[in-house]
PDB file of N, CA and C in Angstrom:
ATOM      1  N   UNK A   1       1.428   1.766  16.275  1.00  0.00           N
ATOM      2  CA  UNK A   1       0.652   2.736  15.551  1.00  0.00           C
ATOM      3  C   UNK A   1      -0.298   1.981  14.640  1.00  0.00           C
ATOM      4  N   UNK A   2      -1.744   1.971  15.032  1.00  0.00           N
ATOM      5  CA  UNK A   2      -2.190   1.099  14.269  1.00  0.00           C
ATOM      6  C   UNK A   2      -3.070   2.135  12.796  1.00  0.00           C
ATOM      7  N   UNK A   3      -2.970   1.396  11.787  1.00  0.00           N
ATOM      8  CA  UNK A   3      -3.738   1.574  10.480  1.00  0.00           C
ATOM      9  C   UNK A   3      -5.153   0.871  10.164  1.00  0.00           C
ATOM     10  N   UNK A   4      -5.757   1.639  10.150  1.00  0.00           N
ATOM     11  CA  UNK A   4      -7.098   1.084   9.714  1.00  0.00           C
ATOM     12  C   UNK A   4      -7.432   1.271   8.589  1.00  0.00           C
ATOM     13  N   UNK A   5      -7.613  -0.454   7.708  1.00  0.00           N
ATOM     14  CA  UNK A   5      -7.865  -0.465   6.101  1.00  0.00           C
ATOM     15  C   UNK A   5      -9.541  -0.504   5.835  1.00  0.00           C
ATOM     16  N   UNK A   6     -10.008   0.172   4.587  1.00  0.00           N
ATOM     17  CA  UNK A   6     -11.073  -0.258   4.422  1.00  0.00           C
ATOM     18  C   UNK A   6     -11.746  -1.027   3.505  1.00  0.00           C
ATOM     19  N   UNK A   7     -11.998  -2.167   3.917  1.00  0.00           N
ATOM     20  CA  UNK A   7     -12.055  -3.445   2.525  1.00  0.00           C
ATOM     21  C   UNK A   7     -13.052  -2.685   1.760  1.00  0.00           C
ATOM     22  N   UNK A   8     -13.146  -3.492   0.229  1.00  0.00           N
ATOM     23  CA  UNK A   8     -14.071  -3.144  -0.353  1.00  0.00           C
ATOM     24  C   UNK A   8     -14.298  -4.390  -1.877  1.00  0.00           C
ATOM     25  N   UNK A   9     -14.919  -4.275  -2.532  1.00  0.00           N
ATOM     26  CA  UNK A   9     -14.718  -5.308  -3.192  1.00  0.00           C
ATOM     27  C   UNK A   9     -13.938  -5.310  -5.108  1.00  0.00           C
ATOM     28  N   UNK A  10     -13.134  -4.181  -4.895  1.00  0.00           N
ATOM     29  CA  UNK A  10     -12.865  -3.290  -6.253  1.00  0.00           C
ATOM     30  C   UNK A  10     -11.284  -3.771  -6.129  1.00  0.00           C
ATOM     31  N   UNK A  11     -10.828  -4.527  -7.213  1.00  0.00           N
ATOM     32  CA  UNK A  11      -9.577  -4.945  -7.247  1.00  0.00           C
ATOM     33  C   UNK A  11      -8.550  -3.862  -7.676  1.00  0.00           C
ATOM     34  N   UNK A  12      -7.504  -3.692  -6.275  1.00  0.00           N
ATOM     35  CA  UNK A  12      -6.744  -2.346  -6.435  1.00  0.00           C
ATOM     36  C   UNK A  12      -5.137  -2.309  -6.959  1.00  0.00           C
ATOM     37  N   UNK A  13      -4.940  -3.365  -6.293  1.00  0.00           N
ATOM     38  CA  UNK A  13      -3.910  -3.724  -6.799  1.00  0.00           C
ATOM     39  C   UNK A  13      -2.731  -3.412  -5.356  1.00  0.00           C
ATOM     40  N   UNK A  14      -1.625  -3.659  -5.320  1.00  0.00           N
ATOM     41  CA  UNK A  14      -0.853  -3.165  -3.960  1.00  0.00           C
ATOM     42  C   UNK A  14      -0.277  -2.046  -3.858  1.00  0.00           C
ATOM     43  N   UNK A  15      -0.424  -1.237  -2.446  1.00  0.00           N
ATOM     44  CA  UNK A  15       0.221  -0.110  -2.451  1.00  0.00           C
ATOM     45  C   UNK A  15       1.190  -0.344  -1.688  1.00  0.00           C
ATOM     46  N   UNK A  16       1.993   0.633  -1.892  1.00  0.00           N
ATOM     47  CA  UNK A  16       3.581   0.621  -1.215  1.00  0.00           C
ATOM     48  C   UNK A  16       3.405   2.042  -1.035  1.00  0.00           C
ATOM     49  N   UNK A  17       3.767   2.273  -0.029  1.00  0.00           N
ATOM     50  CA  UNK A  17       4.707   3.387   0.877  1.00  0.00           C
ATOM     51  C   UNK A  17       5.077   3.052   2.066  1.00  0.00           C
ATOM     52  N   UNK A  18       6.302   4.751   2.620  1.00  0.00           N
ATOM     53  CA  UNK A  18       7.452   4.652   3.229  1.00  0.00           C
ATOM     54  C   UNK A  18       7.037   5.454   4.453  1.00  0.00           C
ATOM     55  N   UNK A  19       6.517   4.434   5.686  1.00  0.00           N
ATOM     56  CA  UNK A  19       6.916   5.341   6.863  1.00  0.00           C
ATOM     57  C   UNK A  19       8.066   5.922   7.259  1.00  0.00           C
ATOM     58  N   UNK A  20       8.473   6.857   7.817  1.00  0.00           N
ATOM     59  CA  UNK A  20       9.275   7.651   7.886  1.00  0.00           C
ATOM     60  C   UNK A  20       9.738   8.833   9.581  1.00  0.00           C
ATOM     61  N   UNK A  21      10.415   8.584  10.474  1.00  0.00           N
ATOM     62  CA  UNK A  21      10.000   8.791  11.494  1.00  0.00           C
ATOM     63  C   UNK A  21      11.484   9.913  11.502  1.00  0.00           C
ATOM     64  N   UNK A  22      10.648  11.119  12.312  1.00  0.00           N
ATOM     65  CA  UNK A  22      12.270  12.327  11.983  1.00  0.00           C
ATOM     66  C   UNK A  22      11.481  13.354  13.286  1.00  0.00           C
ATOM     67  N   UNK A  23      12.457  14.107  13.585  1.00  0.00           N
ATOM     68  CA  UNK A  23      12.593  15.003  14.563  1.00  0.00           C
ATOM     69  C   UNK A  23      12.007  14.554  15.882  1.00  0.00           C
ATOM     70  N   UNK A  24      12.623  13.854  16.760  1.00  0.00           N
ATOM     71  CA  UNK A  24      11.884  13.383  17.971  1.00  0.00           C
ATOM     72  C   UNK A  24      11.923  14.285  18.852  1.00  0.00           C
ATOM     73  N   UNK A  25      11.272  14.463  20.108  1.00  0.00           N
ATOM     74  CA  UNK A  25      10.998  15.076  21.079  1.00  0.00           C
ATOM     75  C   UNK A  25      11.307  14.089  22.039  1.00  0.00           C
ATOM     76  N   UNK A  26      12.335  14.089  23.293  1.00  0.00           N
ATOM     77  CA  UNK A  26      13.089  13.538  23.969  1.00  0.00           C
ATOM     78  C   UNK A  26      13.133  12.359  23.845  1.00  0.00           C
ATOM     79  N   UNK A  27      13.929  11.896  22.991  1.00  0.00           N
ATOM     80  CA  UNK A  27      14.077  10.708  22.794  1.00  0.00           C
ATOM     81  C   UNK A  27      15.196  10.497  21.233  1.00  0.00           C
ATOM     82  N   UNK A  28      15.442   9.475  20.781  1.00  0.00           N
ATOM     83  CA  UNK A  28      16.294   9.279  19.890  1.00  0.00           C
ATOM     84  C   UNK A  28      15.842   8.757  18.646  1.00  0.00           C
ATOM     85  N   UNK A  29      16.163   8.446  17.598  1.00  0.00           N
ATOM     86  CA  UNK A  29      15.992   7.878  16.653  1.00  0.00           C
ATOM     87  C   UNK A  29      17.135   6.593  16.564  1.00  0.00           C
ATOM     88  N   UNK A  30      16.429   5.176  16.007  1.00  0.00           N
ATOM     89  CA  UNK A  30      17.429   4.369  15.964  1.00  0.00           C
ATOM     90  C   UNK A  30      18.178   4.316  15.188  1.00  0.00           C
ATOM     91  N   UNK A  31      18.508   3.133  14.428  1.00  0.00           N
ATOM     92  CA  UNK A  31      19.293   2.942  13.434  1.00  0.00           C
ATOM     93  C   UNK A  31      18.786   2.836  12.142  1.00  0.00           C
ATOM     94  N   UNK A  32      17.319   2.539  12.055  1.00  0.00           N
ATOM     95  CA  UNK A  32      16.838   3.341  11.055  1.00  0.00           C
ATOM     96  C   UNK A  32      15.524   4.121  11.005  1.00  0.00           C
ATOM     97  N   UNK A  33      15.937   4.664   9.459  1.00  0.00           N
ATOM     98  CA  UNK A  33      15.012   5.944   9.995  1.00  0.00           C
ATOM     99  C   UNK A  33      13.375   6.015   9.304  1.00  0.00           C
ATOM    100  N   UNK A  34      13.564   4.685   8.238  1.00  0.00           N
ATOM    101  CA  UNK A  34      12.220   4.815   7.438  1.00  0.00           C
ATOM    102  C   UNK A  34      11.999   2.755   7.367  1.00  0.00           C
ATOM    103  N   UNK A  35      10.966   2.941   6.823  1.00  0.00           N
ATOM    104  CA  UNK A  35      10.588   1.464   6.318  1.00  0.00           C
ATOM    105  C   UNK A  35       9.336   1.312   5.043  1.00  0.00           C
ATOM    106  N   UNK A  36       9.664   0.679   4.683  1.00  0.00           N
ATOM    107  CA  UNK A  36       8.814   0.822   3.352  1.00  0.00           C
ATOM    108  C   UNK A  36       7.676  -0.273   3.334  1.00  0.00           C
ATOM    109  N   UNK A  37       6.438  -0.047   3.638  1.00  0.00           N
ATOM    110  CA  UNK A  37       5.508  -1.217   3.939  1.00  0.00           C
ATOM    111  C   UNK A  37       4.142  -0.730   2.660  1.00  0.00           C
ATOM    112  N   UNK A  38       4.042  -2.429   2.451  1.00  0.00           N
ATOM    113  CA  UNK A  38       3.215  -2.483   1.098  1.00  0.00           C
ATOM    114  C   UNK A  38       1.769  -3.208   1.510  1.00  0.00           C
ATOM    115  N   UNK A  39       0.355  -2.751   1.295  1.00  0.00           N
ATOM    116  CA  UNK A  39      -0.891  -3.219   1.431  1.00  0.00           C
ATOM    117  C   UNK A  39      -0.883  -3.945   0.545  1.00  0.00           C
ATOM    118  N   UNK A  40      -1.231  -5.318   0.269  1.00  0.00           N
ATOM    119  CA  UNK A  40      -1.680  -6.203  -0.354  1.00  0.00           C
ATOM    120  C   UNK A  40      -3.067  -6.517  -0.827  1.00  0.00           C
ATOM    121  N   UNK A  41      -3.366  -6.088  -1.850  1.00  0.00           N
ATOM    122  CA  UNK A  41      -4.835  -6.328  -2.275  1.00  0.00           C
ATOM    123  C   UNK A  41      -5.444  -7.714  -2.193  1.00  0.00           C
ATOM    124  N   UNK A  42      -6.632  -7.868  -1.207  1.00  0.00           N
ATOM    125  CA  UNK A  42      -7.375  -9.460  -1.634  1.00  0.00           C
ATOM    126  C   UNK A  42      -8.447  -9.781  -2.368  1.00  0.00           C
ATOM    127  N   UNK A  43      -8.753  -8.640  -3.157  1.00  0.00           N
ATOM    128  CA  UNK A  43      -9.953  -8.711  -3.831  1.00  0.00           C
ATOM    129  C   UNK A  43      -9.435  -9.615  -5.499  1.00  0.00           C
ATOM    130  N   UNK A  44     -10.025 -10.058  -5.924  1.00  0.00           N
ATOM    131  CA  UNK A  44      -9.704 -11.181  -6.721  1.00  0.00           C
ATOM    132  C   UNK A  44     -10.312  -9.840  -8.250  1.00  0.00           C
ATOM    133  N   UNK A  45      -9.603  -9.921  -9.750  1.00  0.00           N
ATOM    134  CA  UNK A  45     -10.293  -9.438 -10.670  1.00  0.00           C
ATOM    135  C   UNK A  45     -11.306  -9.679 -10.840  1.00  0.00           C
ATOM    136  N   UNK A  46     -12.313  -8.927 -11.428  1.00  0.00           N
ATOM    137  CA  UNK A  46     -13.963  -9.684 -11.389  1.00  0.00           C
ATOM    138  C   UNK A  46     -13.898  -9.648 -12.911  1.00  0.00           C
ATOM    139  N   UNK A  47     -13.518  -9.257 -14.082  1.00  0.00           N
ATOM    140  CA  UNK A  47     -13.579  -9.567 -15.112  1.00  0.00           C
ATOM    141  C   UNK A  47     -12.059  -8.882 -16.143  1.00  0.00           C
ATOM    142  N   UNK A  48     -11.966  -9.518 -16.864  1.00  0.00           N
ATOM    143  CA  UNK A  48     -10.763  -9.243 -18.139  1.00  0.00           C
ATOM    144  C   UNK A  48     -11.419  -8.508 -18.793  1.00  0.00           C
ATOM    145  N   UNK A  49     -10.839  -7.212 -19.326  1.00  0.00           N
ATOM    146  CA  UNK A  49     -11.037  -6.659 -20.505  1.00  0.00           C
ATOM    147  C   UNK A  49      -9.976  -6.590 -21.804  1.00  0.00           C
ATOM    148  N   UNK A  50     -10.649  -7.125 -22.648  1.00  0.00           N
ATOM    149  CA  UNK A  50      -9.693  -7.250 -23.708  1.00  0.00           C
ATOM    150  C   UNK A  50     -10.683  -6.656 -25.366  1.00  0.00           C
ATOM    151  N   UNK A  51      -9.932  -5.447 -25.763  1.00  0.00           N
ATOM    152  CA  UNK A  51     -10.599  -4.142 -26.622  1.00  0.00           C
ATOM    153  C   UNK A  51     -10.802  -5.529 -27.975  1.00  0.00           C
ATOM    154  N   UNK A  52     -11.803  -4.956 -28.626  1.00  0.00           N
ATOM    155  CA  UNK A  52     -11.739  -5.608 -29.960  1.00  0.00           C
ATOM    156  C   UNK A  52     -10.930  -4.891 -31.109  1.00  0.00           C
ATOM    157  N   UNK A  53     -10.046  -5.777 -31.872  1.00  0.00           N
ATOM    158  CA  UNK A  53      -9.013  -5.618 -32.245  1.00  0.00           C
ATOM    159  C   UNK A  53      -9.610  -6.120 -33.801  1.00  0.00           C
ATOM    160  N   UNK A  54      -9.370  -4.761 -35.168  1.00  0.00           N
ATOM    161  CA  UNK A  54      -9.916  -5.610 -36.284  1.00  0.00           C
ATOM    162  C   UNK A  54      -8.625  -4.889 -37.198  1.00  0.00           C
ATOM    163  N   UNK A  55      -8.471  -6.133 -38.078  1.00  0.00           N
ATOM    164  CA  UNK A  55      -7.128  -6.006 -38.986  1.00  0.00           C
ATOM    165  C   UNK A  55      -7.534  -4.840 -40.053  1.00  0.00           C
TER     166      UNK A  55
END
């Protein structure tokens, strides 16, 4: 089952979710029933923000 990602250049950070496969039509389910697969972001931060801070 393929997934098609769409790059971009906006640092996202990784997502995680849980495929999940239930009610088959002739056929069985194995031994398991989900898997949990995570996208890995490659876009690098493009800048730090850090608020100005006055005592």
């Amino acid at each position: 089952m393929p997934i098609d990602l769409l790059d971009n250049a906006i640092e996202d950070g990784e997502r995680t979710f849980t495929l999940s496969l239930s009610r088959p039509i002739n056929t069985k389910i194995g031994f398991s029933r989900g898997v949990t697969l995570t996208i890995v972001d490659d876009d690098a931060p493009k800048y730090v923000y850090l608020p100005l801070v006055t005592p």
